[in-house]
PDB file of N, CA and C in Angstrom:
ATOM      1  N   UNK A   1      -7.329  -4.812 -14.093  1.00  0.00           N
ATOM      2  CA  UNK A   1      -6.424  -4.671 -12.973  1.00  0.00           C
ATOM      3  C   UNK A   1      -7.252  -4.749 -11.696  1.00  0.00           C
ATOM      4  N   UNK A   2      -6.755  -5.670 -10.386  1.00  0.00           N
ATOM      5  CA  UNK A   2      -7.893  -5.905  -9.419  1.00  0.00           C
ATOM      6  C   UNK A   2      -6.540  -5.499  -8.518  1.00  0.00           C
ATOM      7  N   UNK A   3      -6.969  -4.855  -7.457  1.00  0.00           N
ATOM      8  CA  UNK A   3      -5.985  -3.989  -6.432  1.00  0.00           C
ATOM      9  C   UNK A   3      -6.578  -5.128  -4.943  1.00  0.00           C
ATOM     10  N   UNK A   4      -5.563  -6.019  -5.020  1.00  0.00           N
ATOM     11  CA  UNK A   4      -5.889  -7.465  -3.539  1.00  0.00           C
ATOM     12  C   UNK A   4      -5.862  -6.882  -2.719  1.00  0.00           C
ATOM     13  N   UNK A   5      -7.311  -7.244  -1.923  1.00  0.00           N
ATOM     14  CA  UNK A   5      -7.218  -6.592  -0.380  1.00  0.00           C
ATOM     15  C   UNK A   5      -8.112  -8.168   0.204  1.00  0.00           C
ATOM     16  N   UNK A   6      -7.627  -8.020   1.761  1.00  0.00           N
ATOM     17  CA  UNK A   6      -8.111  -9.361   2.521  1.00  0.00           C
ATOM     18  C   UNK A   6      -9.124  -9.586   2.284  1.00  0.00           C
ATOM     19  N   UNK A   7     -10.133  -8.697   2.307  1.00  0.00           N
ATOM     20  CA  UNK A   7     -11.366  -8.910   1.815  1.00  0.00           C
ATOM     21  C   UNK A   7     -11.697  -9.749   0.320  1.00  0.00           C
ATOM     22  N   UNK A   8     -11.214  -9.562  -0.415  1.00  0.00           N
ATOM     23  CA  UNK A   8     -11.453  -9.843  -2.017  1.00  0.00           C
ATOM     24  C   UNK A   8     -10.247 -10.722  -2.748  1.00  0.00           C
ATOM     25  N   UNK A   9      -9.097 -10.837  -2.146  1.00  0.00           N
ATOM     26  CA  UNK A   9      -8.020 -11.523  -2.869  1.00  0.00           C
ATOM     27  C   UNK A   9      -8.082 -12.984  -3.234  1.00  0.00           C
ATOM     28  N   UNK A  10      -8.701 -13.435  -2.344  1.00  0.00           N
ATOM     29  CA  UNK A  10      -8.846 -14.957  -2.605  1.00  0.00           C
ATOM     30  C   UNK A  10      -9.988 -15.088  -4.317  1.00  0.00           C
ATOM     31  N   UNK A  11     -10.851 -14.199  -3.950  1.00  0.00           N
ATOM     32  CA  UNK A  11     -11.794 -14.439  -5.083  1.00  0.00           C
ATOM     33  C   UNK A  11     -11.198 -13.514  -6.339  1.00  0.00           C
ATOM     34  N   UNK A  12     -10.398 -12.507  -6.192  1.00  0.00           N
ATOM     35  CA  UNK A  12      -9.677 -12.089  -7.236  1.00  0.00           C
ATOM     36  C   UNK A  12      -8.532 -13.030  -7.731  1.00  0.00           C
ATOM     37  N   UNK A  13      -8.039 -13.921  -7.417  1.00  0.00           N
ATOM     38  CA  UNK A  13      -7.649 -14.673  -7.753  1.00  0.00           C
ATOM     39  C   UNK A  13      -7.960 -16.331  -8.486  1.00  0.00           C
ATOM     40  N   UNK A  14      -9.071 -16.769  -7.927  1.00  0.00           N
ATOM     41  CA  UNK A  14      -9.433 -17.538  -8.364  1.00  0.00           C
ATOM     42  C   UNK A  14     -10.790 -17.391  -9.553  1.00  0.00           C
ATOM     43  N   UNK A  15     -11.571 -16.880  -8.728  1.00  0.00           N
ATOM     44  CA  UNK A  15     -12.667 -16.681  -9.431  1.00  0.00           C
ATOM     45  C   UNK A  15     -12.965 -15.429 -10.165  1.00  0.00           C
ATOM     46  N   UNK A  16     -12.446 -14.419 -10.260  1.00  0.00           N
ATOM     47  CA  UNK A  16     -12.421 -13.564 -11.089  1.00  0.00           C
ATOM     48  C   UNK A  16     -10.917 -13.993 -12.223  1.00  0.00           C
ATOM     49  N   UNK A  17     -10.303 -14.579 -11.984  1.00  0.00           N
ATOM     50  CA  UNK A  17      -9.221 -14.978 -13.053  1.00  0.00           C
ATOM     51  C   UNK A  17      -9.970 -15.999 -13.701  1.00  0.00           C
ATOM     52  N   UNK A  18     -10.691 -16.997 -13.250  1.00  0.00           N
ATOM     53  CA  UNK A  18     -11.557 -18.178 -14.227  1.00  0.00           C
ATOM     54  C   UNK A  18     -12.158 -17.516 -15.342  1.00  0.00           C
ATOM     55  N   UNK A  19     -13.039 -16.620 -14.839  1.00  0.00           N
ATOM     56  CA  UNK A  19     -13.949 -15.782 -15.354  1.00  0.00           C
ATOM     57  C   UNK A  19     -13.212 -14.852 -16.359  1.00  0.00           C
ATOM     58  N   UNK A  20     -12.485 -14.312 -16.671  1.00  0.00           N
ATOM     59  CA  UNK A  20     -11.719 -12.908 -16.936  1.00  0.00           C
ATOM     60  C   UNK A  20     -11.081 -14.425 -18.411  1.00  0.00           C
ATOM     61  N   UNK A  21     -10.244 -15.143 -17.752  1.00  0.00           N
ATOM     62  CA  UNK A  21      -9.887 -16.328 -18.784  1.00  0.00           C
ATOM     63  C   UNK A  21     -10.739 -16.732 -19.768  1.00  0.00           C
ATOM     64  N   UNK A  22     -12.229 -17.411 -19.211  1.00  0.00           N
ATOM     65  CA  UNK A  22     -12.699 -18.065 -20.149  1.00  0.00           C
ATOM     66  C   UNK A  22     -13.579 -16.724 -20.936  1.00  0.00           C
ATOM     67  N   UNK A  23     -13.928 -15.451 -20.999  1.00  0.00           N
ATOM     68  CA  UNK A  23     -14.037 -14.467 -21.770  1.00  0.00           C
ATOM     69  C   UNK A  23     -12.453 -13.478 -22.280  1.00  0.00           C
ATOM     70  N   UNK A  24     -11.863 -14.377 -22.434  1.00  0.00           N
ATOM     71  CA  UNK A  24     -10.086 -14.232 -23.380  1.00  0.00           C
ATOM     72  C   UNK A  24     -10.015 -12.523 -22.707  1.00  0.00           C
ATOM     73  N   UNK A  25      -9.688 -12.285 -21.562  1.00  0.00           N
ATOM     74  CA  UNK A  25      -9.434 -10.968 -21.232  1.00  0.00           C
ATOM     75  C   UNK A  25      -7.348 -11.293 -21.528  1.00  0.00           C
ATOM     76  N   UNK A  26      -6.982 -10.515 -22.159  1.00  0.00           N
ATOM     77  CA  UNK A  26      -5.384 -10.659 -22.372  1.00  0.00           C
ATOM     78  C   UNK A  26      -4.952 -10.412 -21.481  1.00  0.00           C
ATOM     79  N   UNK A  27      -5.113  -9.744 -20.699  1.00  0.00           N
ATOM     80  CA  UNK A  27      -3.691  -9.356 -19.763  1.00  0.00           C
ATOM     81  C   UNK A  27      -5.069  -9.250 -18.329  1.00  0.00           C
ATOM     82  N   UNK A  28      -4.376  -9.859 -17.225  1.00  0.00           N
ATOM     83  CA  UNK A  28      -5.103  -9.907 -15.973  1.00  0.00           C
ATOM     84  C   UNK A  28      -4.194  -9.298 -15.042  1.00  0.00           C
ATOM     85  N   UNK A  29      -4.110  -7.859 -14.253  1.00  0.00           N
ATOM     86  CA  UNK A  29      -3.330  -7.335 -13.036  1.00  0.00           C
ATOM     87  C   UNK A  29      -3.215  -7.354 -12.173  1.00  0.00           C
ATOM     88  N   UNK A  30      -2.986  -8.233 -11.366  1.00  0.00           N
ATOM     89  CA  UNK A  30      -3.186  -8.529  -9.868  1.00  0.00           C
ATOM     90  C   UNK A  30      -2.174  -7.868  -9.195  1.00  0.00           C
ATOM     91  N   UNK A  31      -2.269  -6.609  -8.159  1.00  0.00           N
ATOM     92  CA  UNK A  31      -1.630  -5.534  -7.182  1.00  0.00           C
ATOM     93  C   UNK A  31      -1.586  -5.916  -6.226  1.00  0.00           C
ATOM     94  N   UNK A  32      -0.659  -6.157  -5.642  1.00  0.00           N
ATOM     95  CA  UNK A  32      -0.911  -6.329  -3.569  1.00  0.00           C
ATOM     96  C   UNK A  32      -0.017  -5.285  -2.966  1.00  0.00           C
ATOM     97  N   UNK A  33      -0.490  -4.514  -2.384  1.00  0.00           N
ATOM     98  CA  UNK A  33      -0.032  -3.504  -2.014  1.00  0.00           C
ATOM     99  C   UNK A  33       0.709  -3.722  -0.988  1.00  0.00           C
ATOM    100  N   UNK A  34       0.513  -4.922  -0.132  1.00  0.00           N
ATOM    101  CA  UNK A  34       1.248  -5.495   1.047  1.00  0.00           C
ATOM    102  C   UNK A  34       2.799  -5.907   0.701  1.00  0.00           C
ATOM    103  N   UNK A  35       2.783  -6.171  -0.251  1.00  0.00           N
ATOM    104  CA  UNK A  35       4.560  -6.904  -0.656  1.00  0.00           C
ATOM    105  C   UNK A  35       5.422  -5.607  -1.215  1.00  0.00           C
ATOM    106  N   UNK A  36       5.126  -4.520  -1.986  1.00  0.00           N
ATOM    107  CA  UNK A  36       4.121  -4.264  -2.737  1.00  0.00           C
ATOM    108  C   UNK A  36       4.520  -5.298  -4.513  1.00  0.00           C
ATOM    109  N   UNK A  37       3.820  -5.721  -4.766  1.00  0.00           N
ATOM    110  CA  UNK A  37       4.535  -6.047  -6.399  1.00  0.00           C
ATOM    111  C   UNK A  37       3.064  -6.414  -7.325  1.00  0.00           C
ATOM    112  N   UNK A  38       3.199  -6.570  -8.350  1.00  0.00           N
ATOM    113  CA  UNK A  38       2.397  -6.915  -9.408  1.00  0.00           C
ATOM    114  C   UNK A  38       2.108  -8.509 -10.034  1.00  0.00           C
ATOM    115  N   UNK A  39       1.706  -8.950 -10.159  1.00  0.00           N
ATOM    116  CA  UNK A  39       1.229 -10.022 -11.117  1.00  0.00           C
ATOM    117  C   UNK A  39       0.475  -9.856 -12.271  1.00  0.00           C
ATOM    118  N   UNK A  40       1.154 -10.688 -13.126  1.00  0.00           N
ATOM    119  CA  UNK A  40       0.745 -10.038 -14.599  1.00  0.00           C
ATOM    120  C   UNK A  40      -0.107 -11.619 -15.249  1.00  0.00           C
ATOM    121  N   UNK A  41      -1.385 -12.119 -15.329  1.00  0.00           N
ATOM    122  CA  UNK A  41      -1.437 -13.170 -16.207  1.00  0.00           C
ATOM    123  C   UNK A  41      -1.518 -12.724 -17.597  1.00  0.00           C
ATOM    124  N   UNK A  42      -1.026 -13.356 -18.290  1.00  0.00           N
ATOM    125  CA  UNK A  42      -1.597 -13.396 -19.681  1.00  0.00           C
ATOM    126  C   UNK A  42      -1.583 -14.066 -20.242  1.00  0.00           C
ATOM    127  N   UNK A  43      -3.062 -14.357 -21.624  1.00  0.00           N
ATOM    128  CA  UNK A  43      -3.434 -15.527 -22.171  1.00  0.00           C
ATOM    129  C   UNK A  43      -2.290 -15.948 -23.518  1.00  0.00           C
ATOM    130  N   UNK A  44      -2.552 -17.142 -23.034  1.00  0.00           N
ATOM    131  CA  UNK A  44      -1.751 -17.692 -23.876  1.00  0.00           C
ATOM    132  C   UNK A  44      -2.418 -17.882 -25.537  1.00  0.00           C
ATOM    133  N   UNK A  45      -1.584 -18.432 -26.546  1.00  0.00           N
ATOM    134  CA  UNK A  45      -2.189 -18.848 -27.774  1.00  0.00           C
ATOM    135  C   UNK A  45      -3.615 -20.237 -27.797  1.00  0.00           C
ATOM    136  N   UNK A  46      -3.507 -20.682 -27.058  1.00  0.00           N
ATOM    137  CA  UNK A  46      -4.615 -21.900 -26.234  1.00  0.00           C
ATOM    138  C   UNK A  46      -5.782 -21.214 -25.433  1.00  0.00           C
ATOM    139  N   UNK A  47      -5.597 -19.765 -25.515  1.00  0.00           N
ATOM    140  CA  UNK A  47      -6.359 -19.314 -25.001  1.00  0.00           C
ATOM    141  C   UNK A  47      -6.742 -19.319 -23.072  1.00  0.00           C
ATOM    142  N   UNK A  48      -5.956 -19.924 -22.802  1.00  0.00           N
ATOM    143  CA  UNK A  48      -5.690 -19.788 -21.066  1.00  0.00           C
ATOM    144  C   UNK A  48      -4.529 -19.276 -20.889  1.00  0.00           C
ATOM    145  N   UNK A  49      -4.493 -18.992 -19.303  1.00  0.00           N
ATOM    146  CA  UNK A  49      -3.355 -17.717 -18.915  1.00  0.00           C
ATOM    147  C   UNK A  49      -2.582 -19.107 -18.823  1.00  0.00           C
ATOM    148  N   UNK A  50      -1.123 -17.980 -18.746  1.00  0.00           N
ATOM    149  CA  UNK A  50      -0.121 -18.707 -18.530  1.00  0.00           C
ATOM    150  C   UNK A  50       0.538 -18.889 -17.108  1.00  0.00           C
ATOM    151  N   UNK A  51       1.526 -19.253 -16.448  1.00  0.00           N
ATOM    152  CA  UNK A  51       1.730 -18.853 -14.961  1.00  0.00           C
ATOM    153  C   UNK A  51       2.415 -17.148 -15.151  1.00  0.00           C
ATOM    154  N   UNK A  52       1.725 -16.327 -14.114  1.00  0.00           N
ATOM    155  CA  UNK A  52       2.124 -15.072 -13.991  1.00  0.00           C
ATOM    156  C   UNK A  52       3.228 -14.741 -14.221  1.00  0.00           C
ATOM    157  N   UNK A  53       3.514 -13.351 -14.394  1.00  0.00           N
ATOM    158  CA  UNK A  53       4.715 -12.593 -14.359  1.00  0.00           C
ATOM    159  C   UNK A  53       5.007 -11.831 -13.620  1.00  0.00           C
ATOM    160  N   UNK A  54       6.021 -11.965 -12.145  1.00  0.00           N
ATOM    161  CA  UNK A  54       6.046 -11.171 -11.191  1.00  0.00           C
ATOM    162  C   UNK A  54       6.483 -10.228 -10.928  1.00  0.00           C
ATOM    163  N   UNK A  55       6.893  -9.194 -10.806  1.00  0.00           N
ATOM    164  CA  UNK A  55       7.251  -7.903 -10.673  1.00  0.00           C
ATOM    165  C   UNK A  55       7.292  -6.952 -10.132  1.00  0.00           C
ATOM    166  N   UNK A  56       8.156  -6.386  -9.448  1.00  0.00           N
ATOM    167  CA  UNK A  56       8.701  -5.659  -8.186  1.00  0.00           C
ATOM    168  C   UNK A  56       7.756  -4.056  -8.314  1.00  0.00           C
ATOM    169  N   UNK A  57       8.058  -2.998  -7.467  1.00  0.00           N
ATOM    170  CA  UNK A  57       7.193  -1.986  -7.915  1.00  0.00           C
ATOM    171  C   UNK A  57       8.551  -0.977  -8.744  1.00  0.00           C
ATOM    172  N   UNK A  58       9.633  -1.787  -8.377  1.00  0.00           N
ATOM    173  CA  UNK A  58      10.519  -0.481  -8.989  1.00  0.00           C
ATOM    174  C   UNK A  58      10.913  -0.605 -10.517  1.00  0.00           C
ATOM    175  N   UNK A  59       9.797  -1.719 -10.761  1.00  0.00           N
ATOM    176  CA  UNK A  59      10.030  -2.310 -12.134  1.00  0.00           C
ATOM    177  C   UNK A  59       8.600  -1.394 -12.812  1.00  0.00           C
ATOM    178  N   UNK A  60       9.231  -1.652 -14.545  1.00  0.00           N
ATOM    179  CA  UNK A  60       7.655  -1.272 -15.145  1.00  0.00           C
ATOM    180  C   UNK A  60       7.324  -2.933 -15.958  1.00  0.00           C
ATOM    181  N   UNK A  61       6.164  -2.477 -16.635  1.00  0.00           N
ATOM    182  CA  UNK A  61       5.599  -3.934 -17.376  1.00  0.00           C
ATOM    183  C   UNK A  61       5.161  -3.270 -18.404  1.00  0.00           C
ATOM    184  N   UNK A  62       5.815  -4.416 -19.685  1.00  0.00           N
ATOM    185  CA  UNK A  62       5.599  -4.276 -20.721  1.00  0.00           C
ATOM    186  C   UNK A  62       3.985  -4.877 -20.929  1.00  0.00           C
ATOM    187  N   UNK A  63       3.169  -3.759 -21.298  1.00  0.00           N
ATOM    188  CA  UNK A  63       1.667  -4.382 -21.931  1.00  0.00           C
ATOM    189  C   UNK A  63       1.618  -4.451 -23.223  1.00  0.00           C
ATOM    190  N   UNK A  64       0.844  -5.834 -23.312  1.00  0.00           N
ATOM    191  CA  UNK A  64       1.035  -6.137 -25.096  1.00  0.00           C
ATOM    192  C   UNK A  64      -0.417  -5.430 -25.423  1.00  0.00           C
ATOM    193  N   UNK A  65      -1.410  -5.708 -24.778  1.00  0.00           N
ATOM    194  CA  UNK A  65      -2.893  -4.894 -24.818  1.00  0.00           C
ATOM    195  C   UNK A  65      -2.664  -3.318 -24.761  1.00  0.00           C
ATOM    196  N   UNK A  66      -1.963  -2.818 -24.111  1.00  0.00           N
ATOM    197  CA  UNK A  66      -1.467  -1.363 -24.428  1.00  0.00           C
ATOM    198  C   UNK A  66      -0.629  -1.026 -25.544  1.00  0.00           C
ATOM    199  N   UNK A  67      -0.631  -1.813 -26.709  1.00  0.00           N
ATOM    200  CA  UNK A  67       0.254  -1.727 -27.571  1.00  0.00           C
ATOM    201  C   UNK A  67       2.334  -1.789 -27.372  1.00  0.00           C
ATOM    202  N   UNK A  68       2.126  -2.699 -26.167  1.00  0.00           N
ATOM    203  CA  UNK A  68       3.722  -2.630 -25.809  1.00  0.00           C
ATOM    204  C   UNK A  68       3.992  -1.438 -24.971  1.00  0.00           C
ATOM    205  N   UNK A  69       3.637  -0.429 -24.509  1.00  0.00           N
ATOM    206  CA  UNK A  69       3.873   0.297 -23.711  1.00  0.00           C
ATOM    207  C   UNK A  69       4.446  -0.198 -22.811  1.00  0.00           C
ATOM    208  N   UNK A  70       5.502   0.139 -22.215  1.00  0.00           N
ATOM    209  CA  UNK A  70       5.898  -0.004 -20.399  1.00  0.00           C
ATOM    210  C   UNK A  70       5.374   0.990 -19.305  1.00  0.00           C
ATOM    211  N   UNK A  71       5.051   0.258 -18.819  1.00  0.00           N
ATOM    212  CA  UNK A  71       4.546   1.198 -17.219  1.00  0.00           C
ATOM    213  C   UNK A  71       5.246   0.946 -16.165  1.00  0.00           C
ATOM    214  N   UNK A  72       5.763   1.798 -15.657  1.00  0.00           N
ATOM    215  CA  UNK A  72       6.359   1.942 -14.286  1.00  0.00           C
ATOM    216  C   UNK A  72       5.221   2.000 -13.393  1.00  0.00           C
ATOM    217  N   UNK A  73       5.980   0.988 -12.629  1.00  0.00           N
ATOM    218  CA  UNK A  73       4.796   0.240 -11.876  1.00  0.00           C
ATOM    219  C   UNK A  73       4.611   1.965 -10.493  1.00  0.00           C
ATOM    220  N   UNK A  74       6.118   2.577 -10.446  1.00  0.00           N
ATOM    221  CA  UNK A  74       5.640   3.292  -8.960  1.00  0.00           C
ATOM    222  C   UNK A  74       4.467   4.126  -9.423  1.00  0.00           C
ATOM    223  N   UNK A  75       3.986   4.400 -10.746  1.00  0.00           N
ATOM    224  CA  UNK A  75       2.816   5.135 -10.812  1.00  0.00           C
ATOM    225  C   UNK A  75       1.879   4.940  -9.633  1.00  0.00           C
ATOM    226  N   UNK A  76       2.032   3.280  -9.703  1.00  0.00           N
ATOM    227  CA  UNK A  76       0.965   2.924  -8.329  1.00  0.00           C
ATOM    228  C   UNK A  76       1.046   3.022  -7.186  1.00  0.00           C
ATOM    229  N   UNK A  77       2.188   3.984  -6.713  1.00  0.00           N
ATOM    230  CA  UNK A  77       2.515   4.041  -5.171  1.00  0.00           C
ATOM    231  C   UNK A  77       2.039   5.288  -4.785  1.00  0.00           C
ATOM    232  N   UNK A  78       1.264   4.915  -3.689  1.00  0.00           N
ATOM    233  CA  UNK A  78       0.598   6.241  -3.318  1.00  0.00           C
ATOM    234  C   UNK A  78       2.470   6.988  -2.387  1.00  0.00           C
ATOM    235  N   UNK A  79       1.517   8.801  -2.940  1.00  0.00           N
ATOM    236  CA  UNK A  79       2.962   9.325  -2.072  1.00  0.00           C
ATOM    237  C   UNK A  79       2.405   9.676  -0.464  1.00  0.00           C
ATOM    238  N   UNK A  80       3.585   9.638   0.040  1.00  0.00           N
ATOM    239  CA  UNK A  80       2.978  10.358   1.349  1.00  0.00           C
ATOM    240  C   UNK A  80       2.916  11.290   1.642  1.00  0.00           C
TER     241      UNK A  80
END
C-alpha cells in the first residue's frame, strides 16, 4: 500500500508498480488522500496487473491476499 503524495505519486505509480509487478506482488494500493479514494491493482493470471479497481472511501475492498477479507476503506480516514 503506497499513500500518493506530490512528492512521490508519479513514481508510485509508475515505477514502483513496474517493479512491485515484475516481482508478482498480488495486490498493489494506491491511496490519494486528495480525492480521497483507493486504487486497487491486481495481478492477473499472465502475471501483470490488470487496469485498477477504483473505489470511493465509503466503500471497503475485498482482498484476495488477505484471504478475502473486506476492509472499509474509512479505516483510512484520519479523524479530526
Amino acid at each position: 500500500m503506497e499513500i500518493l503524495s506530490p512528492s512521490t505519486g508519479y513514481k508510485d505509480q509508475t515505477t514502483k508498480l513496474a517493479l512491485y509487478e515484475r516481482y508478482h506482488v498480488k495486490e498493489y494500493w494506491l491511496v490519494n488522500g486528495d480525492v480521497p479514494s483507493v486504487m486497487v491493482y491486481r495481478l492477473g493470471s499472465d502475471d501483470f496487473y490488470k487496469k485498477p479497481d477504483y473505489y470511493r472511501i465509503d466503500e471497503s475492498v475485498n482482498s484476495r491476499v488477505l484471504g478475502g477479507a473486506d476492509i472499509p476503506l474509512m479505516l483510512f480516514v484520519r479523524k479530526k
